[in-house]
C-alpha atoms as a PDB file:
ATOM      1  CA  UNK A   1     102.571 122.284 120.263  1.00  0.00           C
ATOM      2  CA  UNK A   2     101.444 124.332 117.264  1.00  0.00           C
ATOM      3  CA  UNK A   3     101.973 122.532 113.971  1.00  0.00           C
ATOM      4  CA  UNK A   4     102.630 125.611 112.294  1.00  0.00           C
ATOM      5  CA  UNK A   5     105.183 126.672 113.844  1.00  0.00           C
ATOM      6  CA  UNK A   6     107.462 124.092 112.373  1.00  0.00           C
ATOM      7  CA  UNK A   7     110.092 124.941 109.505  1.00  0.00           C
ATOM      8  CA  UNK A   8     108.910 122.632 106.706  1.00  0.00           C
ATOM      9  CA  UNK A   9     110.692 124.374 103.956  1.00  0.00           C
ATOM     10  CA  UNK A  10     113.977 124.411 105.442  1.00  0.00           C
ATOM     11  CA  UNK A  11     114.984 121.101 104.949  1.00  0.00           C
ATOM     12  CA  UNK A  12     114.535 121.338 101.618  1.00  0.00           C
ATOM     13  CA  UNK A  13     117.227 123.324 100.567  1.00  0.00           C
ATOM     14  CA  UNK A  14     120.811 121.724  99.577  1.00  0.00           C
ATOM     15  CA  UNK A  15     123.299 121.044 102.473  1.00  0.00           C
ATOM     16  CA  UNK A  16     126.632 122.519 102.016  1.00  0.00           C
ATOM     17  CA  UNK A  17     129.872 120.800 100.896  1.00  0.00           C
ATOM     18  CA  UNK A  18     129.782 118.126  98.840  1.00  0.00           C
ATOM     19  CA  UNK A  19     127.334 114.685  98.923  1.00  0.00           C
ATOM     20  CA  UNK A  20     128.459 111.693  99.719  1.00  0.00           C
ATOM     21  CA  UNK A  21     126.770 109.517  97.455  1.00  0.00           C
ATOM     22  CA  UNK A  22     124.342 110.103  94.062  1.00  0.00           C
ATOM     23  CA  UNK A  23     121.000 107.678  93.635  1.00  0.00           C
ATOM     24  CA  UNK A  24     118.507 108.019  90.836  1.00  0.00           C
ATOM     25  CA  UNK A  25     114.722 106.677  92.924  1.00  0.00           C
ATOM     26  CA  UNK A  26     112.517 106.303  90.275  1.00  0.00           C
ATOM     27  CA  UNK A  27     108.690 104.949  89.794  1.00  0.00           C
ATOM     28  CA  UNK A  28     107.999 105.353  93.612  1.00  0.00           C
ATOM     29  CA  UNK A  29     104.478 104.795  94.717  1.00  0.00           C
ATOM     30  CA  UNK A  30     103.272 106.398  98.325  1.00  0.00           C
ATOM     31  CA  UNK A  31     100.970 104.561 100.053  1.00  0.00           C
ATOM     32  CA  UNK A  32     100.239 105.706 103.421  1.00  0.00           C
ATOM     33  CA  UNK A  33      97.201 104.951 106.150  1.00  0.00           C
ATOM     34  CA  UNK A  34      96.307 107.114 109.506  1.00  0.00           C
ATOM     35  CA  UNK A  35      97.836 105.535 112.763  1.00  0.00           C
ATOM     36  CA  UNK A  36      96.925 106.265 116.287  1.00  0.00           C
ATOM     37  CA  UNK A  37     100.028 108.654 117.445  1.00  0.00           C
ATOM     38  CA  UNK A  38     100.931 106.627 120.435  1.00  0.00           C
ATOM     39  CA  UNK A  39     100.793 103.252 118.054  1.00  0.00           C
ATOM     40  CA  UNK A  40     103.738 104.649 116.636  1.00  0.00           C
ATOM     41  CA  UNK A  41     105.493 106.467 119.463  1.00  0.00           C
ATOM     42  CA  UNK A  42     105.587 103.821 121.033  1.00  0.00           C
ATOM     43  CA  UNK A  43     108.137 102.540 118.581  1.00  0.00           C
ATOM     44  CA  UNK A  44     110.371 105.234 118.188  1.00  0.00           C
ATOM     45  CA  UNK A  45     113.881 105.856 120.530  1.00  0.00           C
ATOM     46  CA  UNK A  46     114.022 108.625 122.895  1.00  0.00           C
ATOM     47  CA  UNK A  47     114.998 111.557 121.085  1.00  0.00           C
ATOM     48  CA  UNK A  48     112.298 111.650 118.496  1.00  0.00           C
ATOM     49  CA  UNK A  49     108.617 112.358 119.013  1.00  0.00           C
ATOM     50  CA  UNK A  50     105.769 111.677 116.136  1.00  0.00           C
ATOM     51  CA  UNK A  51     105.014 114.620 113.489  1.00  0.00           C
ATOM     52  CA  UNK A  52     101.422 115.216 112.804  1.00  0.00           C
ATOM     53  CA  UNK A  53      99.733 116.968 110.399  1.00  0.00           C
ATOM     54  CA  UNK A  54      96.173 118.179 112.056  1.00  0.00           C
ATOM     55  CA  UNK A  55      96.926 116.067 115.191  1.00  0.00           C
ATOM     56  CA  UNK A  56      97.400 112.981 112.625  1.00  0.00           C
ATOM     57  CA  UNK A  57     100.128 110.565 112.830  1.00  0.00           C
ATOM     58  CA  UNK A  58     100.861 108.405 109.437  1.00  0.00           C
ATOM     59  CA  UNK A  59     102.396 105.233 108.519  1.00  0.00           C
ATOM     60  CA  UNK A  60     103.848 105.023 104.974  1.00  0.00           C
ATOM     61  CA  UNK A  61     104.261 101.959 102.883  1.00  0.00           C
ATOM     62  CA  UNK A  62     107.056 102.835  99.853  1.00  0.00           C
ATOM     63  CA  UNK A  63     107.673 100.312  97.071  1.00  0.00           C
ATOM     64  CA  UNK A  64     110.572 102.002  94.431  1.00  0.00           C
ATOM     65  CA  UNK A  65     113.123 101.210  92.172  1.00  0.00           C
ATOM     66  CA  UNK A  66     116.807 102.706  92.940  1.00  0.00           C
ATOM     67  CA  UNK A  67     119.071 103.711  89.785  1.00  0.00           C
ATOM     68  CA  UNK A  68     123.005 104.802  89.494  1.00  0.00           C
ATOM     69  CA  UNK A  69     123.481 104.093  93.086  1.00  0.00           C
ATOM     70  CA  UNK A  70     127.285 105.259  93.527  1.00  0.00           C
ATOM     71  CA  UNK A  71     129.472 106.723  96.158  1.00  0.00           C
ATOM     72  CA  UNK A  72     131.056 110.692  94.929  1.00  0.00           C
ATOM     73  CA  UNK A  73     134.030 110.386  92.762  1.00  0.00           C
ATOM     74  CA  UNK A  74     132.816 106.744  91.256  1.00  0.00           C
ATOM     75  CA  UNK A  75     130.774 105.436  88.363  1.00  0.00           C
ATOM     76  CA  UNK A  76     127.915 103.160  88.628  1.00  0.00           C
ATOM     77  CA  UNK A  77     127.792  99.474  87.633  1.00  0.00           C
ATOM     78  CA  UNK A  78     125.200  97.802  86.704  1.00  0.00           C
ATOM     79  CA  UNK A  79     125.582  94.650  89.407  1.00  0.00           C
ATOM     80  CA  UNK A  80     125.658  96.870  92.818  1.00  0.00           C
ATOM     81  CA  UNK A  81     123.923 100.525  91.378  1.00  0.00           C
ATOM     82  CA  UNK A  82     120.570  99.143  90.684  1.00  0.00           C
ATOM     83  CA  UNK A  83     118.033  97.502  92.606  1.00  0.00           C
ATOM     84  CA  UNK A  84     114.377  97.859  94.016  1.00  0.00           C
ATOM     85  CA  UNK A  85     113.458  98.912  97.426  1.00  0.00           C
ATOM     86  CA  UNK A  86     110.188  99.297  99.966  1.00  0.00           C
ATOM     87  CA  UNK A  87     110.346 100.741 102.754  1.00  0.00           C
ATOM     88  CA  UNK A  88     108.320 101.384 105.994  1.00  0.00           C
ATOM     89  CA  UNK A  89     108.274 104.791 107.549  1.00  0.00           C
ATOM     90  CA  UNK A  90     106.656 107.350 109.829  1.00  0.00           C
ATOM     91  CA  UNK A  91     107.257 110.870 110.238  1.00  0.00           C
ATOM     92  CA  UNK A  92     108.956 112.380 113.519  1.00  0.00           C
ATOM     93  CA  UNK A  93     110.983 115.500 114.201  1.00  0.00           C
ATOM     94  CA  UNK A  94     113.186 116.578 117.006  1.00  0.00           C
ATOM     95  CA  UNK A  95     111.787 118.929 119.659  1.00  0.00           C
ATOM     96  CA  UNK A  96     109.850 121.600 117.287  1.00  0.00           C
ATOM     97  CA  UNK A  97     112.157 121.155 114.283  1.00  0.00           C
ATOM     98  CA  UNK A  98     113.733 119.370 111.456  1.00  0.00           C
ATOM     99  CA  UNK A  99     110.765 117.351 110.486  1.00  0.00           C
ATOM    100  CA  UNK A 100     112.216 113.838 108.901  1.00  0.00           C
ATOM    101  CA  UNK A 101     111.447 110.484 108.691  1.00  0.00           C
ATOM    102  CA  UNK A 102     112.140 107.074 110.597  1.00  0.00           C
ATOM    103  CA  UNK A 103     112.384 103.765 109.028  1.00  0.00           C
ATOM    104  CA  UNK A 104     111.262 100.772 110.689  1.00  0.00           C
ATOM    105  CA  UNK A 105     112.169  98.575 107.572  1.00  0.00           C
ATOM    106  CA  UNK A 106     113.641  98.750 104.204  1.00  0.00           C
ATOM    107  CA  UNK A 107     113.723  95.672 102.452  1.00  0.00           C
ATOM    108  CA  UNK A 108     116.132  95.568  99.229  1.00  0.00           C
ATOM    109  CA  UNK A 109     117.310  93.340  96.110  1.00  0.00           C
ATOM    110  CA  UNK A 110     120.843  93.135  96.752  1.00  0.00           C
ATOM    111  CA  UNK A 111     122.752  91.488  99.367  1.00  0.00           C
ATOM    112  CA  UNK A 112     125.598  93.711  99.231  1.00  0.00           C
ATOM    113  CA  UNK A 113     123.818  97.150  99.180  1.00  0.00           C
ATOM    114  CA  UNK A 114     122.207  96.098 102.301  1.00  0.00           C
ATOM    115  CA  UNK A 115     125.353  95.516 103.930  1.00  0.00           C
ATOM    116  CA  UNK A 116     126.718  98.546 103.265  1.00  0.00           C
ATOM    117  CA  UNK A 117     123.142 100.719 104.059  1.00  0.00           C
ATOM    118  CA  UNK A 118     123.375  98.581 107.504  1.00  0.00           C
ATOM    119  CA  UNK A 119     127.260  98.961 108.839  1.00  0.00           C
ATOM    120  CA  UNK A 120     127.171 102.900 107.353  1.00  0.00           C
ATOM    121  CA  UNK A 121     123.950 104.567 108.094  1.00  0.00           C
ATOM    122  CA  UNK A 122     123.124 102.125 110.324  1.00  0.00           C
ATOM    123  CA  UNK A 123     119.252 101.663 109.063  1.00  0.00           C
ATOM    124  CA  UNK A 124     117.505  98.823 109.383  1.00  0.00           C
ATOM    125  CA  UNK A 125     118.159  96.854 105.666  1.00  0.00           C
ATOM    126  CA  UNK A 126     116.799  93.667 104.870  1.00  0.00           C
ATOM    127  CA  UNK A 127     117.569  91.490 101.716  1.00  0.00           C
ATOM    128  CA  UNK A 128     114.706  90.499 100.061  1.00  0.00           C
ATOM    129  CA  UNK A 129     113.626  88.975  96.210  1.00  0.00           C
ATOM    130  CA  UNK A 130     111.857  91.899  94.511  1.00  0.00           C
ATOM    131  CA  UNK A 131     110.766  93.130  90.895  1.00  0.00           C
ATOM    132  CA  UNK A 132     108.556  95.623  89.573  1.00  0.00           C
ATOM    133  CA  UNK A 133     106.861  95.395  85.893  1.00  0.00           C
ATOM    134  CA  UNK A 134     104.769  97.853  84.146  1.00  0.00           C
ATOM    135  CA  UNK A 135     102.496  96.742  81.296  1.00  0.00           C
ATOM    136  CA  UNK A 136     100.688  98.562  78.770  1.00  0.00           C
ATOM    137  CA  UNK A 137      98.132 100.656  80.617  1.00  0.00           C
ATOM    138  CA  UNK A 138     100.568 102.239  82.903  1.00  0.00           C
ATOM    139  CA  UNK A 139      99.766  99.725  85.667  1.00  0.00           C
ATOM    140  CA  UNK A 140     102.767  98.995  87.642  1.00  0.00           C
ATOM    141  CA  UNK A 141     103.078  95.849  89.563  1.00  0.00           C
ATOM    142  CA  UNK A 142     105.513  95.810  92.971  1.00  0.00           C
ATOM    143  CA  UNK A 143     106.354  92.215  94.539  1.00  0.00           C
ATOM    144  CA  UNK A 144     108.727  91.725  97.442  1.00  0.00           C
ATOM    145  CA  UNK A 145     109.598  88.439 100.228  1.00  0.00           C
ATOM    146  CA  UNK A 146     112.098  89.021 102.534  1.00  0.00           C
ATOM    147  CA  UNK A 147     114.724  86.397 102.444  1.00  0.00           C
ATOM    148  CA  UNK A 148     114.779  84.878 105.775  1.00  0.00           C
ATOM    149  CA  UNK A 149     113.991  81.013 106.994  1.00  0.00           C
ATOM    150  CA  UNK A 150     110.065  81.548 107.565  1.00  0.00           C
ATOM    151  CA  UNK A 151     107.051  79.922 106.904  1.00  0.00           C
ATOM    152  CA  UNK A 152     105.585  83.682 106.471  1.00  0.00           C
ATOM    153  CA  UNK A 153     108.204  85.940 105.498  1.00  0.00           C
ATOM    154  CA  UNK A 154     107.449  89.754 105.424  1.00  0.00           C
ATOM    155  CA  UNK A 155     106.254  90.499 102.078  1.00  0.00           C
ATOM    156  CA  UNK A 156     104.822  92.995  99.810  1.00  0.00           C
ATOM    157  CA  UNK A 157     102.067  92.618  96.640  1.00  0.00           C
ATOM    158  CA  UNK A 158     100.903  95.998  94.978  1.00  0.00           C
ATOM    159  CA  UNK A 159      99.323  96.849  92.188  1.00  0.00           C
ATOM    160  CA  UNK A 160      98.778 100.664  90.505  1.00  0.00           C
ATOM    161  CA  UNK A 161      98.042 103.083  88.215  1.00  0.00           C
ATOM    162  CA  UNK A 162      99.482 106.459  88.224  1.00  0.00           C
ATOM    163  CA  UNK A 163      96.446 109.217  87.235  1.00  0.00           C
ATOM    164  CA  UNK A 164      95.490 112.576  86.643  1.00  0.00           C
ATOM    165  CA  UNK A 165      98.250 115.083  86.245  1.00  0.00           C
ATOM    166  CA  UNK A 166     102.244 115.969  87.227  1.00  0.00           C
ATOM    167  CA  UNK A 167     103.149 118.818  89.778  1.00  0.00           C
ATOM    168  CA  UNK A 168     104.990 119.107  92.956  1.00  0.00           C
ATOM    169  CA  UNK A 169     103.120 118.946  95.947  1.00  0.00           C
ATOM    170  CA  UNK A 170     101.975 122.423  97.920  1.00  0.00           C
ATOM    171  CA  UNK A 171     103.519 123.687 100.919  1.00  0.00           C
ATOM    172  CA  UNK A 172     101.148 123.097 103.849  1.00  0.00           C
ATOM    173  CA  UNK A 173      99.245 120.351 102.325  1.00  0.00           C
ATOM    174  CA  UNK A 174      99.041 116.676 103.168  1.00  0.00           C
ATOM    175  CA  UNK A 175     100.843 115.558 100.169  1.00  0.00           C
ATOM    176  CA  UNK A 176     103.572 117.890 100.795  1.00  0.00           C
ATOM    177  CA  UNK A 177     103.914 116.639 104.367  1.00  0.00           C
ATOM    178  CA  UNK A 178     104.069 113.179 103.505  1.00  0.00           C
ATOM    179  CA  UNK A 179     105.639 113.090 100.822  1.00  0.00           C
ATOM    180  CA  UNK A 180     108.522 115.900 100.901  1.00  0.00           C
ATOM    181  CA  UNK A 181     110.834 114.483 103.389  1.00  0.00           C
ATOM    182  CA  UNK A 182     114.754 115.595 102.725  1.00  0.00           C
ATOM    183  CA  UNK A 183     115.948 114.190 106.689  1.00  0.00           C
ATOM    184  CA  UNK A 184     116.494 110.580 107.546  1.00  0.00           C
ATOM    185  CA  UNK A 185     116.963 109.178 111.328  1.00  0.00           C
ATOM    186  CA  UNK A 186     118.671 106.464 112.496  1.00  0.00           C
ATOM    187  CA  UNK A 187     119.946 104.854 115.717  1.00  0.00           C
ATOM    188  CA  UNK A 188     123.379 102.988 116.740  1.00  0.00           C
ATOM    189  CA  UNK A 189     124.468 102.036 119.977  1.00  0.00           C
ATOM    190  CA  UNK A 190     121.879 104.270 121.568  1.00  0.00           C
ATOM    191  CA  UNK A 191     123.054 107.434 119.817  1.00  0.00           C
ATOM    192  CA  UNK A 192     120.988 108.943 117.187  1.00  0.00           C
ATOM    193  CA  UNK A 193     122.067 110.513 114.213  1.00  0.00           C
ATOM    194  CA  UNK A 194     120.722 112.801 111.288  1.00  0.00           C
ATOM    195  CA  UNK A 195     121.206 112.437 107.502  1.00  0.00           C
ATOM    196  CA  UNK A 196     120.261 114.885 104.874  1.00  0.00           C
ATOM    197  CA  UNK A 197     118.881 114.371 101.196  1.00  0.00           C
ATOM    198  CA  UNK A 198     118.186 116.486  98.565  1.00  0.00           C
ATOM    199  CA  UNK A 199     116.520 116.750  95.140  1.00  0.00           C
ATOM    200  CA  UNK A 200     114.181 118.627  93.292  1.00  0.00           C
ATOM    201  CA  UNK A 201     110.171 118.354  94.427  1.00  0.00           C
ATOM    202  CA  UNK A 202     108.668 115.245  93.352  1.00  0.00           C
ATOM    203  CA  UNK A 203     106.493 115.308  90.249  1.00  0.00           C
ATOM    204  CA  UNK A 204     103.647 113.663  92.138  1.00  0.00           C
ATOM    205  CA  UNK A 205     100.535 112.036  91.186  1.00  0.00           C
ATOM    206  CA  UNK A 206      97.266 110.550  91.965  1.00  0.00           C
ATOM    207  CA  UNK A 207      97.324 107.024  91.604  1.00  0.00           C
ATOM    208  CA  UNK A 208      94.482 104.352  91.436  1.00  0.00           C
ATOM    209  CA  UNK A 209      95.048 101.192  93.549  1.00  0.00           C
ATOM    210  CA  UNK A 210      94.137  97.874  92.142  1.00  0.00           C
ATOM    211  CA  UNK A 211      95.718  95.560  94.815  1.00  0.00           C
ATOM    212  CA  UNK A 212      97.489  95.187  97.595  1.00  0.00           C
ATOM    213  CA  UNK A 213      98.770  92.138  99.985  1.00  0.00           C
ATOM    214  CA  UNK A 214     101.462  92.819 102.547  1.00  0.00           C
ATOM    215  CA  UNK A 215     102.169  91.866 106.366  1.00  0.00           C
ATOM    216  CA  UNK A 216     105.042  93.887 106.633  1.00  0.00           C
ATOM    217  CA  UNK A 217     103.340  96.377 108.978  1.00  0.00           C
ATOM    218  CA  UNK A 218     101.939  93.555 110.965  1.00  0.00           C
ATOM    219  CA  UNK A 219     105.792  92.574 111.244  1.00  0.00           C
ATOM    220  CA  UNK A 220     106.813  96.059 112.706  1.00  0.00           C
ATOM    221  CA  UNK A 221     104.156  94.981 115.504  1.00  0.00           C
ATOM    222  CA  UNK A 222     101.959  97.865 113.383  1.00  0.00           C
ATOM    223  CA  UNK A 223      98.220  97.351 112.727  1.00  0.00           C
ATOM    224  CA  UNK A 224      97.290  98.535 109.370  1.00  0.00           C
ATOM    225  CA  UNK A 225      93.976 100.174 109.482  1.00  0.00           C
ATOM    226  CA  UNK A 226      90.973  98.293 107.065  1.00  0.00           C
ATOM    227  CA  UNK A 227      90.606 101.185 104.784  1.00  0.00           C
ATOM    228  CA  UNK A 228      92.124 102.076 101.543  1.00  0.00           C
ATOM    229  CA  UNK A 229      95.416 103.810 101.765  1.00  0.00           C
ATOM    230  CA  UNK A 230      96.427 107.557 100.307  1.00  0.00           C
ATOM    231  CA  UNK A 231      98.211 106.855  97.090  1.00  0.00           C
ATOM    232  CA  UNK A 232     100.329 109.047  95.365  1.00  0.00           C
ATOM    233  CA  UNK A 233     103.283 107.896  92.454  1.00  0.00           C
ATOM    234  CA  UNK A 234     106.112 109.661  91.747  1.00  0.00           C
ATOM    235  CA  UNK A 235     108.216 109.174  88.205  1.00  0.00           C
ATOM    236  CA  UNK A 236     111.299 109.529  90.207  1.00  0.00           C
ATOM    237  CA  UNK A 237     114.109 112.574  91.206  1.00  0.00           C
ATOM    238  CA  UNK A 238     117.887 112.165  91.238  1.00  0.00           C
ATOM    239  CA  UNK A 239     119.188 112.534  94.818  1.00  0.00           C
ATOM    240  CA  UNK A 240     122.159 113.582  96.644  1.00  0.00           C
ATOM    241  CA  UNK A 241     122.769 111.801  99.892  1.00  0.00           C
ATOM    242  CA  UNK A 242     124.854 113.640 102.561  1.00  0.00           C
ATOM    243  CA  UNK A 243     127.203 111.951 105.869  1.00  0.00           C
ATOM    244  CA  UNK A 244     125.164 110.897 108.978  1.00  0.00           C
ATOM    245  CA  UNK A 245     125.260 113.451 111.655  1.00  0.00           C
ATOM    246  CA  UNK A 246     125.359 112.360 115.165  1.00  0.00           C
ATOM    247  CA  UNK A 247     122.936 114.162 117.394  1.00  0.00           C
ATOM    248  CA  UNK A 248     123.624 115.515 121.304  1.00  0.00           C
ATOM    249  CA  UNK A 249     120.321 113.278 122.513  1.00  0.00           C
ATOM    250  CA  UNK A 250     120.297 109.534 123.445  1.00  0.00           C
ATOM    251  CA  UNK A 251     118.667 107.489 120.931  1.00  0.00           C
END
């Protein structure tokens, strides 16, 4: 299959009608390590295959911050609208098209919001204790246990500084490919279904990492390579989120 053949800016633009839902994401930091392709086919459903850029498959660790979380036609509150999230993705498409991403996890700071994410887009939402802190260098601190009865609970620990300068990330490079993603997957009762996204490119940036403790790829049965990750921040982009779509292939 020729990698270039694949329509990586189509995505991208706006669905029609209207969105379902409005989200602010904001201080999001990208970390993401090269994976063996068939370490993470393996875990996919039928339907999707791994997306590679040169051959390479990628695993992405995603610590964030959600803002003015609210369905179309209501206002935010404070109590459900804001909360922090990480998630754990890889990158697959459908046949030779509509390049997207699949979650494995996506831990989050309020019970509620991960009911709804689980019984609506059926994606696979835990609850977890979370907070993220900046301090006076511009190093930004992200902390997250999943709340569940464990001795060794799925957690996150990382610690970073956003560098260098702001611009949206070039069509056909890494960045771009990793980190412009505007199509979601998920599976329910062995159906598979498509959302959309969309928002404006993310002002991306280098970022320097200063720590980093986790075993929530080891808990997705994923071995994390011993080498430092890619690392890229993001100040943040306000999103539209559109219905799930359900796709003619078994999931």
């Amino acid at each position: 299959m020729n990698e270039s053949t694949i329509d990586r800016m189509a995505p991208t633009i706006r669905p029609p009608g209207p969105a379902l839902m409005y989200q602010s994401w904001r201080h999001l930091l990208f970390l993401h390590w090269e994976v063996p392709v068939e370490a993470l086919a393996r875990l996919l459903p039928p339907g999707l295959t791994i997306d590679t850029y040169d051959g390479k498959a990628y695993v992405g660790l995603v610590p964030f911050t959600m803002r003015g979380v609210r369905p179309r036609g209501l206002p935010a509150v404070s109590w459900l609208s804001n909360f922090h999230e990480t998630n754990v993705r890889t990158y697959v498409r459908v046949g030779n098209a509509d390049p997207g991403v699949w979650f494995f996890s996506l831990e989050a700071a309020n019970r509620i919001a991960v009911t709804l994410a689980r019984t609506f887009f059926h994606l696979p939402y835990f609850h977890a204790r979370m907070s993220l802190t900046t301090d006076s260098s511009g190093q930004i601190t992200y902390s997250s246990t999943r709340c569940v009865s464990s001795v060794n609970p799925p957690f996150t620990r990382v610690r970073a500084r956003p560098i260098e300068g702001v611009a949206p990330c070039i069509q056909g490079t890494l960045e771009h490919f990793l980190i412009e993603r505007y199509i979601l997957y998920a599976g329910h009762g062995g159906r598979l279904s498509r959302g959309r996204v969309h928002h404006s490119s993310y002002p991306v940036q280098h970022a320097e990492l200063f720590g980093l403790e986790e075993n929530l790829l080891e808990s997705m049965t994923i071995v994390r390579p011993d080498l430092r990750p890619l690392v890229h921040y993001a100040s943040g982009v306000d999103v539209e989120i559109f219905p799930l779509e359900k796709l003619n292939i078994s999931g």
